[in-house]
Structure formats: structure tokens, C-alpha cells
PDB file of N, CA and C in Angstrom:
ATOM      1  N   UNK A   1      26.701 -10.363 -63.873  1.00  0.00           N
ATOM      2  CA  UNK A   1      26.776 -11.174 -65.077  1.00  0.00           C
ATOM      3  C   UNK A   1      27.552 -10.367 -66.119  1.00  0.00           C
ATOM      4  N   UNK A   2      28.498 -11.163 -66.517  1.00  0.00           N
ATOM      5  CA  UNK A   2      29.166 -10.220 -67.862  1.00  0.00           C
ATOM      6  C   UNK A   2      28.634 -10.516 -69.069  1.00  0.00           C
ATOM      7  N   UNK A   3      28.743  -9.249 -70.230  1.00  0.00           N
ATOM      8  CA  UNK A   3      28.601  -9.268 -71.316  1.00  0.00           C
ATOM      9  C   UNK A   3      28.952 -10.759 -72.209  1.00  0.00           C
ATOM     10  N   UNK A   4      29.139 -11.612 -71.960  1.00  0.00           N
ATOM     11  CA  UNK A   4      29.816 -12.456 -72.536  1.00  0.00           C
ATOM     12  C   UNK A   4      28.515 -13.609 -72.148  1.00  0.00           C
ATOM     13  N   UNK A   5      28.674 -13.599 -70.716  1.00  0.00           N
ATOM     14  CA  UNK A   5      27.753 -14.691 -70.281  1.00  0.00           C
ATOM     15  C   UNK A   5      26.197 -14.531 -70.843  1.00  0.00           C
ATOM     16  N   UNK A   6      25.824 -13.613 -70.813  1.00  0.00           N
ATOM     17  CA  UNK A   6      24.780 -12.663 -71.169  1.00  0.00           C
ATOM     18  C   UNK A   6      24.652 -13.160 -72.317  1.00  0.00           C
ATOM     19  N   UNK A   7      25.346 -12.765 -73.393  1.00  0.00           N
ATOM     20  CA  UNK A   7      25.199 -13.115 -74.899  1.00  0.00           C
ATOM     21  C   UNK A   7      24.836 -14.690 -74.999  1.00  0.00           C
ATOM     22  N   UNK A   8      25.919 -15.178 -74.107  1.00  0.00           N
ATOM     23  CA  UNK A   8      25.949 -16.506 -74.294  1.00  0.00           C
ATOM     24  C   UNK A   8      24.243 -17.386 -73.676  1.00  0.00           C
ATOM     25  N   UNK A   9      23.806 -16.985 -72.748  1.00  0.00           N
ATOM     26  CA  UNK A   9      22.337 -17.138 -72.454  1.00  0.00           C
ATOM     27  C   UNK A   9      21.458 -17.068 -73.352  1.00  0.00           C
ATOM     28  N   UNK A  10      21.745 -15.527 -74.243  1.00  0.00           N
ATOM     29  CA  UNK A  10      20.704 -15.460 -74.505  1.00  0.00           C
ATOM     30  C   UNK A  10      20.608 -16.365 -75.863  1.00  0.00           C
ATOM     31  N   UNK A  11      21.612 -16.669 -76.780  1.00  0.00           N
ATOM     32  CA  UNK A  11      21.519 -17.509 -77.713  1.00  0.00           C
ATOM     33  C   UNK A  11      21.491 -18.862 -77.566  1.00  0.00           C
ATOM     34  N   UNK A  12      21.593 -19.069 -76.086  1.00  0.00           N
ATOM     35  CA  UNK A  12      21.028 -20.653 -75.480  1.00  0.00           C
ATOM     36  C   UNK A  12      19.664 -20.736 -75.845  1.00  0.00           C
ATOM     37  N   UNK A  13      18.812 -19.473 -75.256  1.00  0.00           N
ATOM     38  CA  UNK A  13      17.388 -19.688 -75.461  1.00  0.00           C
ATOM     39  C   UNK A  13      16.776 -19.347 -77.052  1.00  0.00           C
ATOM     40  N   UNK A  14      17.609 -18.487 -77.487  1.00  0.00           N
ATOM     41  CA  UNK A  14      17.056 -18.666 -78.994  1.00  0.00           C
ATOM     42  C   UNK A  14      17.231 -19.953 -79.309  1.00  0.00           C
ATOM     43  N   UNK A  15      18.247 -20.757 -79.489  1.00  0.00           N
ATOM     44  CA  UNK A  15      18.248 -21.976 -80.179  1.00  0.00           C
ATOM     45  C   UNK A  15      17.379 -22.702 -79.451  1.00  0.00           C
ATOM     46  N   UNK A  16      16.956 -22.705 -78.065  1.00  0.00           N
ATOM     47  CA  UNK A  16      15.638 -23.786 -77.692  1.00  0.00           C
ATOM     48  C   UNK A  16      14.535 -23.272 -78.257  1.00  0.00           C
ATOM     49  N   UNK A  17      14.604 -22.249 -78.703  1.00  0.00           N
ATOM     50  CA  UNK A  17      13.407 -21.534 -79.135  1.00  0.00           C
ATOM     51  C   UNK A  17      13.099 -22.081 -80.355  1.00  0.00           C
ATOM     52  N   UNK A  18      14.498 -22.311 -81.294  1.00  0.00           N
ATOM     53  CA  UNK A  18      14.041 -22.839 -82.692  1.00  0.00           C
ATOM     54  C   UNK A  18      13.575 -24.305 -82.114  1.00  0.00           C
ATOM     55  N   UNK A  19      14.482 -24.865 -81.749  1.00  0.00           N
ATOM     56  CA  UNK A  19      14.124 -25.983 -81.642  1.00  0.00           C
ATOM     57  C   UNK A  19      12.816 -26.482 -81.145  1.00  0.00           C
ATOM     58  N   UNK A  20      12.344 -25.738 -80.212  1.00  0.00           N
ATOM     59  CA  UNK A  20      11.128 -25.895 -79.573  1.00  0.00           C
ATOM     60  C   UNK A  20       9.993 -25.746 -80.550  1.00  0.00           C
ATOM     61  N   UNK A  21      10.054 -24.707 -81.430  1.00  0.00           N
ATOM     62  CA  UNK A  21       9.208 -24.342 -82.357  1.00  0.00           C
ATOM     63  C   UNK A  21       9.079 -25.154 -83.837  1.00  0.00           C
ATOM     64  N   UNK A  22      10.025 -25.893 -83.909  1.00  0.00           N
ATOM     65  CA  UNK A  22      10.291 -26.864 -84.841  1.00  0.00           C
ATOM     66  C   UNK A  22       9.247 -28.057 -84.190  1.00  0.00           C
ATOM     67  N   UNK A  23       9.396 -28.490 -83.226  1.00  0.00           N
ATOM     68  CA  UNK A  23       8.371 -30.049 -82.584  1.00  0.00           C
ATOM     69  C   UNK A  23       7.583 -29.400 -82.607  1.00  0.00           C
ATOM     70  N   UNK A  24       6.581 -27.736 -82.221  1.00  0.00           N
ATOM     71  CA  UNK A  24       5.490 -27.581 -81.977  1.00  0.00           C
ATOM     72  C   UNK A  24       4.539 -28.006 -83.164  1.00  0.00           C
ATOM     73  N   UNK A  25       5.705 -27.565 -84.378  1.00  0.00           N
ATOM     74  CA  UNK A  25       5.028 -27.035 -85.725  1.00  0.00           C
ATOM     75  C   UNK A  25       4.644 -28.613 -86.156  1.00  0.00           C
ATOM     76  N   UNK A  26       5.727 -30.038 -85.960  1.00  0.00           N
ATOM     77  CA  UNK A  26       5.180 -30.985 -86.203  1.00  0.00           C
ATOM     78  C   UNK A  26       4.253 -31.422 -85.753  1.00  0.00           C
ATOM     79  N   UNK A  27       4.103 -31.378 -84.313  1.00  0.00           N
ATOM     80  CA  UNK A  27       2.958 -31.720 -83.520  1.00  0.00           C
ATOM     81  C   UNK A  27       1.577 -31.410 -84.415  1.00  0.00           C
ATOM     82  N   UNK A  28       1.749 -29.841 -84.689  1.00  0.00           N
ATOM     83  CA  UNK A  28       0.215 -29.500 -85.293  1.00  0.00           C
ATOM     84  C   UNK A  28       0.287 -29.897 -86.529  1.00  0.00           C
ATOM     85  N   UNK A  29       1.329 -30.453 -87.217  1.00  0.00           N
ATOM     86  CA  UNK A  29       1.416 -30.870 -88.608  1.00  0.00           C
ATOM     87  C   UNK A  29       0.853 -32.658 -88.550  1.00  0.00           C
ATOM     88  N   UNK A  30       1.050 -33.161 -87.743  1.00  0.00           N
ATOM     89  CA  UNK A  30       1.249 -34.960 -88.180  1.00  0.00           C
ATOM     90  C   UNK A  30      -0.602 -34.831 -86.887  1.00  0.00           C
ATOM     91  N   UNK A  31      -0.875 -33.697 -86.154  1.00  0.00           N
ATOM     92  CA  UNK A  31      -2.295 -33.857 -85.092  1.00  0.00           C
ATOM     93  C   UNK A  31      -3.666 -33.606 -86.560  1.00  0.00           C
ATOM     94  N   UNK A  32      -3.060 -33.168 -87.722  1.00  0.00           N
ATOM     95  CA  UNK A  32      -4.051 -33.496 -88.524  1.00  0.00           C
ATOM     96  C   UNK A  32      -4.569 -34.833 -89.266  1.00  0.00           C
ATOM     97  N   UNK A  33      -3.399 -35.616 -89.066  1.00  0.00           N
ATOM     98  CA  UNK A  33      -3.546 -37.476 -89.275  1.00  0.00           C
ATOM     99  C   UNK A  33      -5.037 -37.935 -89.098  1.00  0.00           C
ATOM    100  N   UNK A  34      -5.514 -38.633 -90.095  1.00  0.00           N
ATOM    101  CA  UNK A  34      -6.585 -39.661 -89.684  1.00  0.00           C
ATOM    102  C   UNK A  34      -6.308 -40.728 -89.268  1.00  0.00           C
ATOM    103  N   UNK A  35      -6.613 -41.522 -88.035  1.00  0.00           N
ATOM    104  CA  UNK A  35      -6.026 -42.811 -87.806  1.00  0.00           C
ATOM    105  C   UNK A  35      -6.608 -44.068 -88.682  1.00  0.00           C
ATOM    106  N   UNK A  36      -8.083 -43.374 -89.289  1.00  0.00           N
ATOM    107  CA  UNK A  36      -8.560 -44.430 -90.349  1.00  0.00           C
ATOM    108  C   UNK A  36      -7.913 -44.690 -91.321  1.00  0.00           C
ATOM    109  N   UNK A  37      -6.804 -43.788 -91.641  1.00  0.00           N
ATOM    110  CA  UNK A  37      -6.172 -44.082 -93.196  1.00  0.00           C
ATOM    111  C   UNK A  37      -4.830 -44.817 -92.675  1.00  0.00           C
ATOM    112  N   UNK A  38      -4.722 -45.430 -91.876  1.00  0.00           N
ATOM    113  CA  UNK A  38      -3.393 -46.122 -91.084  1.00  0.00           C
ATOM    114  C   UNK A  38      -4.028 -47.184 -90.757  1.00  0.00           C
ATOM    115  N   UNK A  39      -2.879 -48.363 -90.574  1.00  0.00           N
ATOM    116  CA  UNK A  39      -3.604 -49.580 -89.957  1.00  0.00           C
ATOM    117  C   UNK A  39      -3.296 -49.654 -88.253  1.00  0.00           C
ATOM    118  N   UNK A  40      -4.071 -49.891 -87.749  1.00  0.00           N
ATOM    119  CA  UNK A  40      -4.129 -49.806 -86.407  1.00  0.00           C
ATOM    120  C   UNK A  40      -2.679 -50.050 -85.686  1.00  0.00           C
ATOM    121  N   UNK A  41      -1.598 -51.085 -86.071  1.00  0.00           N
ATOM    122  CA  UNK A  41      -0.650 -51.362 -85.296  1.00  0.00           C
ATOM    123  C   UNK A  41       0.419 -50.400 -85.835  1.00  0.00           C
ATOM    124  N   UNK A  42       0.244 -49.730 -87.266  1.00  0.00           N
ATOM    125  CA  UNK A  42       1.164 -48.512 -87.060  1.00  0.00           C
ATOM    126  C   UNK A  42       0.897 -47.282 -86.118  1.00  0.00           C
ATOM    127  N   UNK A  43      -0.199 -47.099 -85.837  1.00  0.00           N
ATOM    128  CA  UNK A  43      -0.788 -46.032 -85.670  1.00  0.00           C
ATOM    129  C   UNK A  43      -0.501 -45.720 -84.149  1.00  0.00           C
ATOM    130  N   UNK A  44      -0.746 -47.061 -83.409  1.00  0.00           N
ATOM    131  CA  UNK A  44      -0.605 -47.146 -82.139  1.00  0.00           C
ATOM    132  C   UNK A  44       0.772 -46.220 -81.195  1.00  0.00           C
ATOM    133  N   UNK A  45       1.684 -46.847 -82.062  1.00  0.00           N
ATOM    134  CA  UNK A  45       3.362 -46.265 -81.693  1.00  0.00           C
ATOM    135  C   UNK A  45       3.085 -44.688 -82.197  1.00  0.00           C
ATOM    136  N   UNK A  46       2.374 -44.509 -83.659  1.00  0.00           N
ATOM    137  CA  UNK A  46       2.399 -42.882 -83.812  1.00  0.00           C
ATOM    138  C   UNK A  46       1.905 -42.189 -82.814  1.00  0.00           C
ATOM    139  N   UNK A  47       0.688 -42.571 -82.016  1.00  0.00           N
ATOM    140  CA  UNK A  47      -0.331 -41.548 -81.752  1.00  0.00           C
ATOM    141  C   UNK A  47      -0.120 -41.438 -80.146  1.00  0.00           C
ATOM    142  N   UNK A  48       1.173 -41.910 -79.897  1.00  0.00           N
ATOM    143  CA  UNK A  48       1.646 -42.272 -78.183  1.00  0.00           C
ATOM    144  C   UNK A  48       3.070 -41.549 -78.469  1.00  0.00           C
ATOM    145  N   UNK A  49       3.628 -41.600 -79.607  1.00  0.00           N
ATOM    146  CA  UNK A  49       4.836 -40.743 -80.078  1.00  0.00           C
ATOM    147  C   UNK A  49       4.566 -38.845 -80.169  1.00  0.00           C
ATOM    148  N   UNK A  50       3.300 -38.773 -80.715  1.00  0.00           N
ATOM    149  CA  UNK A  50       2.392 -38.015 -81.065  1.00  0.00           C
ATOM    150  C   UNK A  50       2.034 -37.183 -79.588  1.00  0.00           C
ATOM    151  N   UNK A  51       1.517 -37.533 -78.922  1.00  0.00           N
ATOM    152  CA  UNK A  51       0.913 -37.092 -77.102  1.00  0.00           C
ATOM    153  C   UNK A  51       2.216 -37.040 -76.576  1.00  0.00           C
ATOM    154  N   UNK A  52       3.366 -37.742 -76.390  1.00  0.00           N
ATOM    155  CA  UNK A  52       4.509 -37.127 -76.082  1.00  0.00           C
ATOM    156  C   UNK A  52       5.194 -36.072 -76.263  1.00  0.00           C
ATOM    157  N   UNK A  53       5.351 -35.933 -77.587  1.00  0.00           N
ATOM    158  CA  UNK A  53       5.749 -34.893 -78.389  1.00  0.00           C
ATOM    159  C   UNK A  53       5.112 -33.335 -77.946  1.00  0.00           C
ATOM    160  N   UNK A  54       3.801 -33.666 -77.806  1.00  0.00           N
ATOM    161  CA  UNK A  54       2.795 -32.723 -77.909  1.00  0.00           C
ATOM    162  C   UNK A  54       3.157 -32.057 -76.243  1.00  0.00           C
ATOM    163  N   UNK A  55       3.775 -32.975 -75.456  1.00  0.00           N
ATOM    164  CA  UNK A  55       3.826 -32.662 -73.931  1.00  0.00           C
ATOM    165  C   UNK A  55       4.715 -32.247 -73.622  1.00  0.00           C
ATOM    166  N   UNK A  56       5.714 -32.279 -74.366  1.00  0.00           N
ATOM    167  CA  UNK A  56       7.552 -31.998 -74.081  1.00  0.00           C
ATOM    168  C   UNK A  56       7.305 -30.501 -74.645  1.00  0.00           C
ATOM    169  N   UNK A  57       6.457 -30.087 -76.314  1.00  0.00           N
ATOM    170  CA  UNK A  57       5.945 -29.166 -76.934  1.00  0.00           C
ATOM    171  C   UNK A  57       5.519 -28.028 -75.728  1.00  0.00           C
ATOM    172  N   UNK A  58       4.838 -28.323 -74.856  1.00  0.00           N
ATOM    173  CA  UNK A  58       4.057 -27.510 -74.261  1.00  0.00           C
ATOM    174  C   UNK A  58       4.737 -27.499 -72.501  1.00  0.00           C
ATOM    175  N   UNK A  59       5.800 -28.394 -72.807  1.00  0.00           N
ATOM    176  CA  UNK A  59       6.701 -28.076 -71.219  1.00  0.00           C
ATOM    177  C   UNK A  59       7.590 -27.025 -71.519  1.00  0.00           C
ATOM    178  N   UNK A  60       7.671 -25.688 -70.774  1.00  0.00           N
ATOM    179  CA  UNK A  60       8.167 -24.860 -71.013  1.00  0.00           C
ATOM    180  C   UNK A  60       9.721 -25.107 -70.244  1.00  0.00           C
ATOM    181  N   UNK A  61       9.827 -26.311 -69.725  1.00  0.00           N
ATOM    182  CA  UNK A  61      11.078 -26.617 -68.882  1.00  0.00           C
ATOM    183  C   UNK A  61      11.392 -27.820 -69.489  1.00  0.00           C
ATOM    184  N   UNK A  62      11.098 -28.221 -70.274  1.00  0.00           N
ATOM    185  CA  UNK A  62      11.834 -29.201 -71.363  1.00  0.00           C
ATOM    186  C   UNK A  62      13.247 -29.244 -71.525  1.00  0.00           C
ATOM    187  N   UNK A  63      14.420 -29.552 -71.527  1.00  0.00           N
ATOM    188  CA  UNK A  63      15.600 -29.637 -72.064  1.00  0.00           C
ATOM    189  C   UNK A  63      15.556 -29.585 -73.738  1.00  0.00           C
ATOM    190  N   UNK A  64      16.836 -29.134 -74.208  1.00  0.00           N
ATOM    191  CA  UNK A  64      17.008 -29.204 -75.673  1.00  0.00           C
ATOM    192  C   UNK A  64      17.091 -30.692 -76.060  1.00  0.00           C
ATOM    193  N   UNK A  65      17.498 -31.531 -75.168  1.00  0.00           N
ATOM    194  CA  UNK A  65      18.079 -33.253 -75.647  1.00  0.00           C
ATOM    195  C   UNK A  65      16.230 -33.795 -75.945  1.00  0.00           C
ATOM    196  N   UNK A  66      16.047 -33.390 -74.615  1.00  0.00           N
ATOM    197  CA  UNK A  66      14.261 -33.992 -74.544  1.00  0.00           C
ATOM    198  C   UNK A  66      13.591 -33.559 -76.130  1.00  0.00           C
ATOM    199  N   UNK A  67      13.605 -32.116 -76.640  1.00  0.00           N
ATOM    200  CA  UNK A  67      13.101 -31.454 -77.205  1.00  0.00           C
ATOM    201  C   UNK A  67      13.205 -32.445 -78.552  1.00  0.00           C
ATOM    202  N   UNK A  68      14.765 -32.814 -78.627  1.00  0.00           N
ATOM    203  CA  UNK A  68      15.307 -32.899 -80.165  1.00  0.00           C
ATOM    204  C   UNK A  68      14.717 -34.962 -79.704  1.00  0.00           C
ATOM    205  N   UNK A  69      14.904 -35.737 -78.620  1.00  0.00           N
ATOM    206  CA  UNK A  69      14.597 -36.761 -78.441  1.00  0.00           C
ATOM    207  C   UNK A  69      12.809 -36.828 -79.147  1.00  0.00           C
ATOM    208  N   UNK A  70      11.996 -36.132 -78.497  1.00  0.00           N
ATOM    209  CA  UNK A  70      10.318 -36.294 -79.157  1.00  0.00           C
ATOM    210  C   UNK A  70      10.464 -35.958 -80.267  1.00  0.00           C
ATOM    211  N   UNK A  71      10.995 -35.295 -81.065  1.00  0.00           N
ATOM    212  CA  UNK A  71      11.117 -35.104 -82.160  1.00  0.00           C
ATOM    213  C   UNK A  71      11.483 -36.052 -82.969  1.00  0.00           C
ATOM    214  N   UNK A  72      12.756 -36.889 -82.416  1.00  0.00           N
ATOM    215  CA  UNK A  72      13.061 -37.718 -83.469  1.00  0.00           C
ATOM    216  C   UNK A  72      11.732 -39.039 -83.373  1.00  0.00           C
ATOM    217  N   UNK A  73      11.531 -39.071 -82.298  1.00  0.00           N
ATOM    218  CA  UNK A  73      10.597 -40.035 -82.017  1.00  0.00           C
ATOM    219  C   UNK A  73       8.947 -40.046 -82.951  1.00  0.00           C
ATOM    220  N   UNK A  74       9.068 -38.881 -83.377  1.00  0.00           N
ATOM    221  CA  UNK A  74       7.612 -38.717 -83.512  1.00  0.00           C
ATOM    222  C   UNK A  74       7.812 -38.894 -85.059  1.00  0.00           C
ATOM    223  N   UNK A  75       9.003 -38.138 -85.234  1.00  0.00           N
ATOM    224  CA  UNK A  75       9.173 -38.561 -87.072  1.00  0.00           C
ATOM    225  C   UNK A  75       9.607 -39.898 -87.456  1.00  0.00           C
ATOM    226  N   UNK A  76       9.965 -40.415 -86.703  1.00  0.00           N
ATOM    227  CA  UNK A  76       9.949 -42.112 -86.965  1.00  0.00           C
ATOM    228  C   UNK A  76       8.983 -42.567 -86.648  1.00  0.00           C
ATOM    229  N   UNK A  77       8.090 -42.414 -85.761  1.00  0.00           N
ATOM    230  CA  UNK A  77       6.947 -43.247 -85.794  1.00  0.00           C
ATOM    231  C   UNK A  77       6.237 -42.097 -86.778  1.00  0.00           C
ATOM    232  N   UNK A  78       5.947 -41.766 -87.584  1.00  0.00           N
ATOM    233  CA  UNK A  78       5.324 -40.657 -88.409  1.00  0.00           C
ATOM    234  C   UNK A  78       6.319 -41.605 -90.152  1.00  0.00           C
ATOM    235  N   UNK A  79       7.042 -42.287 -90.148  1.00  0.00           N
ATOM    236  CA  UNK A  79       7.820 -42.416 -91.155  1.00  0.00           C
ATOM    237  C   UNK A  79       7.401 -44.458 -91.264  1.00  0.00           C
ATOM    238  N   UNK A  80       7.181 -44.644 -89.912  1.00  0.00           N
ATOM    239  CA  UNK A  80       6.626 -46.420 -90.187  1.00  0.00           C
ATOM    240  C   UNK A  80       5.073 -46.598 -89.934  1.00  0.00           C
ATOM    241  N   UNK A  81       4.321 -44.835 -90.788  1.00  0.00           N
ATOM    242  CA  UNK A  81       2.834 -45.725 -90.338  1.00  0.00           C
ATOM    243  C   UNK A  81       2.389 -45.980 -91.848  1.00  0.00           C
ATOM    244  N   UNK A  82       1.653 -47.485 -91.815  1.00  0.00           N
ATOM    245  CA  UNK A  82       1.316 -48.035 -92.825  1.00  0.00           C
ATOM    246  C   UNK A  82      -0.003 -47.693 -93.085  1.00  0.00           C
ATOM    247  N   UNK A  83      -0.392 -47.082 -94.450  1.00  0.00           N
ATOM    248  CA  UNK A  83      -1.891 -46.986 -95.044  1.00  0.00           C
ATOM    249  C   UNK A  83      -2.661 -48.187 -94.776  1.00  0.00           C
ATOM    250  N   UNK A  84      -3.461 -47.686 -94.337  1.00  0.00           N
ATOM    251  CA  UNK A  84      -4.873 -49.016 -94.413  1.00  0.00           C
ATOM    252  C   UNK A  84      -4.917 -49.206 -95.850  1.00  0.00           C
ATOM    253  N   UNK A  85      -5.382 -50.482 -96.022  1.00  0.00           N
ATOM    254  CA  UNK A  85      -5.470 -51.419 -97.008  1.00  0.00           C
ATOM    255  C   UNK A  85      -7.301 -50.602 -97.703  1.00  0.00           C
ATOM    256  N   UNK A  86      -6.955 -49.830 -98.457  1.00  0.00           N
ATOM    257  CA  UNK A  86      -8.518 -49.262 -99.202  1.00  0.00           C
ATOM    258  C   UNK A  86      -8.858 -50.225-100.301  1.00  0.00           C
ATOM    259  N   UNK A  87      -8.633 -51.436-100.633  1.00  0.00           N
ATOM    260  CA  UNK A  87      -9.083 -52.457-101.645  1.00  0.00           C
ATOM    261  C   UNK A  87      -8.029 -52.690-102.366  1.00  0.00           C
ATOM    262  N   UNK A  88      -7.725 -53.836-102.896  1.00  0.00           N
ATOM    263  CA  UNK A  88      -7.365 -54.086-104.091  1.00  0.00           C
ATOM    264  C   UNK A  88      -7.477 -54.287-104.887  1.00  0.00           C
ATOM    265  N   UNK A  89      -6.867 -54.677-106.240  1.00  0.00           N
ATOM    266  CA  UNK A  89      -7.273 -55.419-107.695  1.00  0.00           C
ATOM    267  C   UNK A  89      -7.861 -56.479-107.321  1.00  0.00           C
ATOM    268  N   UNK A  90      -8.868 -57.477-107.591  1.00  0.00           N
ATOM    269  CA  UNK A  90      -9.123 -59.043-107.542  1.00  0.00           C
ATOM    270  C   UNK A  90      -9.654 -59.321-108.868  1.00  0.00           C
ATOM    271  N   UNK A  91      -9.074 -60.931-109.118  1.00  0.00           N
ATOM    272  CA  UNK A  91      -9.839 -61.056-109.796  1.00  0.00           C
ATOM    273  C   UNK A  91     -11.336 -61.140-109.621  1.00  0.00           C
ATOM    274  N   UNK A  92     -12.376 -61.058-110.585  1.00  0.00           N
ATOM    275  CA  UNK A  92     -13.755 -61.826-110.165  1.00  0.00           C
ATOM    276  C   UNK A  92     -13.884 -62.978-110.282  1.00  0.00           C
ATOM    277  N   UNK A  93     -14.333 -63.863-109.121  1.00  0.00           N
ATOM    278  CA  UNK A  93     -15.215 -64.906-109.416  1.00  0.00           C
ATOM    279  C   UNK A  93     -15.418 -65.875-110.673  1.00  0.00           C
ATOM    280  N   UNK A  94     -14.400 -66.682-110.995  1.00  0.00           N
ATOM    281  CA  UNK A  94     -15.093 -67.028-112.538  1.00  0.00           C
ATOM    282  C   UNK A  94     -14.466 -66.480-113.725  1.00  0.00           C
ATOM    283  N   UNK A  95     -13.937 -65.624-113.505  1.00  0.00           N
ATOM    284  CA  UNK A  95     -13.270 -64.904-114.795  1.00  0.00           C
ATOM    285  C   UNK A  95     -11.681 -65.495-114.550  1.00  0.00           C
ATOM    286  N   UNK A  96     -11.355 -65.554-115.869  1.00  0.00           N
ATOM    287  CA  UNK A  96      -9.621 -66.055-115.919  1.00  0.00           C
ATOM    288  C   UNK A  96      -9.099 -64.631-115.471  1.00  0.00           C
ATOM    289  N   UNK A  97      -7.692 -64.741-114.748  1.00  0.00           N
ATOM    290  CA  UNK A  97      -6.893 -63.940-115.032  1.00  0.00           C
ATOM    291  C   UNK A  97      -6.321 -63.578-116.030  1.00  0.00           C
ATOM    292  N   UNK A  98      -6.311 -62.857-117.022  1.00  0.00           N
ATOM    293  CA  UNK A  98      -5.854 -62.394-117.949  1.00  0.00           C
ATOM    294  C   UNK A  98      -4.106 -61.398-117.938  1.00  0.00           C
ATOM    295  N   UNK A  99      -3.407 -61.900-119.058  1.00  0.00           N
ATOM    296  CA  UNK A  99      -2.029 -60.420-118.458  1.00  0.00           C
ATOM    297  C   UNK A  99      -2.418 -59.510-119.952  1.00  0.00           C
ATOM    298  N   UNK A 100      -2.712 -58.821-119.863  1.00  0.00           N
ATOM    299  CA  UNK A 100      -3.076 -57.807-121.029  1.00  0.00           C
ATOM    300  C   UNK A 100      -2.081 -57.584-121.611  1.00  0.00           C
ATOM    301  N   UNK A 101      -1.065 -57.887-121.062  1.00  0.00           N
ATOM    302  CA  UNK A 101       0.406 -57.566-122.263  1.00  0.00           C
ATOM    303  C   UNK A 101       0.764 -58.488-123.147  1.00  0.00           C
ATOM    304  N   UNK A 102       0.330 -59.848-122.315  1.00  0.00           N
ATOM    305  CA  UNK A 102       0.781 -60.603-123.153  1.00  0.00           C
ATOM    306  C   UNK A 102      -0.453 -60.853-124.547  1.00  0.00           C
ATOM    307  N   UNK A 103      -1.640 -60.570-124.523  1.00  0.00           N
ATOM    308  CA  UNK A 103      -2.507 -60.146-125.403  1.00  0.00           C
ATOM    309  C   UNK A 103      -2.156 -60.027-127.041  1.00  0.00           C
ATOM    310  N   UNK A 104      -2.504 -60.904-127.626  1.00  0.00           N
ATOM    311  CA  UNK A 104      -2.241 -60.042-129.056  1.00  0.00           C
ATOM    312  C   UNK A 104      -3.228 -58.870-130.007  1.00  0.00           C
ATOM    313  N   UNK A 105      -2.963 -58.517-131.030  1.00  0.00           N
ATOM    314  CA  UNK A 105      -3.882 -57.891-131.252  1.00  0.00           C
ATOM    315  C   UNK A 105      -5.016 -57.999-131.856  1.00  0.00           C
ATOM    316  N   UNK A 106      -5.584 -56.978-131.338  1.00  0.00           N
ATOM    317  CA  UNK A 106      -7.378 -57.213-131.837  1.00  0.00           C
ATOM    318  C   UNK A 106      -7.510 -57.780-133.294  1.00  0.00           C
ATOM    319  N   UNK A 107      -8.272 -58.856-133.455  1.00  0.00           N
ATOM    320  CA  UNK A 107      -8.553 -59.200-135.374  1.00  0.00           C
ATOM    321  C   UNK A 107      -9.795 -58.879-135.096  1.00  0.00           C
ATOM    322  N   UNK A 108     -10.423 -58.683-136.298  1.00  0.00           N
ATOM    323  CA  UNK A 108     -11.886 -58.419-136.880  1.00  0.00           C
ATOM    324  C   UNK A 108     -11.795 -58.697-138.347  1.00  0.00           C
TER     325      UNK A 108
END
């Protein structure tokens, strides 16, 4: 093997190395997710994007395409998950809607 090829190897595997270490770090970044704070049909595509990711992460014979493919995959499904709905404004029961802006001011 010549000096050349050599070099050239070995900065093949550094760059899978970043790269590899880049999906690991998301993996353990987006594996702290609650799926309660998501609504179920976003969540679904994340958390199957998510176990992929996590598997390509931990294949030590992964390709760089594969590597940078779960990756993109996981940050898009990581980028369309929708918050569960924690309540909204309503009115009550019986009470008018009011617009407070349009309000004038207080007399006494």
C-alpha cells in the first residue's frame, strides 16, 4: 500500500467517523422525546425513523450514503412532529365572547 493510498483510507474513515458520530449524537438527542407531548400520527413516522437511525448508528458496516440517508430521515420526521393538543382557550358555557380590544374604557 502506498503512502498516498494510506492517507487516503485513513481520512475515508475519519469522515465516517464524523459522520457516524453526528446520527449517534441525534439518536441520543431526539431518544429523549416524550411520545405524550406529540400526537400519535406524527409520532408514528418519528419513532420508526428514530429505531432506524438508531440501527444504521450502531452498524459498524453502515455506508456513509446509509449513514447521511437515517439522518436525513430522522430530522425530518423529528421536524413534522406535531404537539399534542394540551387545551385551549374556550369560551364558557353561557358567557358572551368578548374581544377585549375592542372594549372601551372603564367609567365609574
Amino acid at each position: 500500500m502506498t503512502k498516498t493510498s494510506a492517507t487516503a483510507l485513513q481520512d475515508q474513515g475519519a469522515a465516517a467517523l464524523v459522520v457516524d458520530r453526528g446520527l449517534k449524537y441525534l439518536v441520543s438527542d431526539y431518544e429523549t422525546r416524550a411520545p405524550t407531548k406529540y400526537t400519535a400520527d406524527s409520532w408514528k413516522p418519528f419513532a420508526k425513523a428514530l429505531r432506524t437511525a438508531a440501527a444504521v448508528a450502531d452498524d459498524t458496516s453502515a455506508g456513509k450514503s446509509e449513514v447521511a440517508d437515517a439522518k436525513t430521515a430522522l430530522m425530518t420526521a423529528a421536524g413534522d412532529l406535531k404537539a399534542a393538543d394540551e387545551g385551549t382557550f374556550q369560551t364558557a358555557a353561557g358567557l358572551p365572547n368578548v374581544d377585549y380590544l375592542d372594549v372601551g374604557p372603564a367609567t365609574g
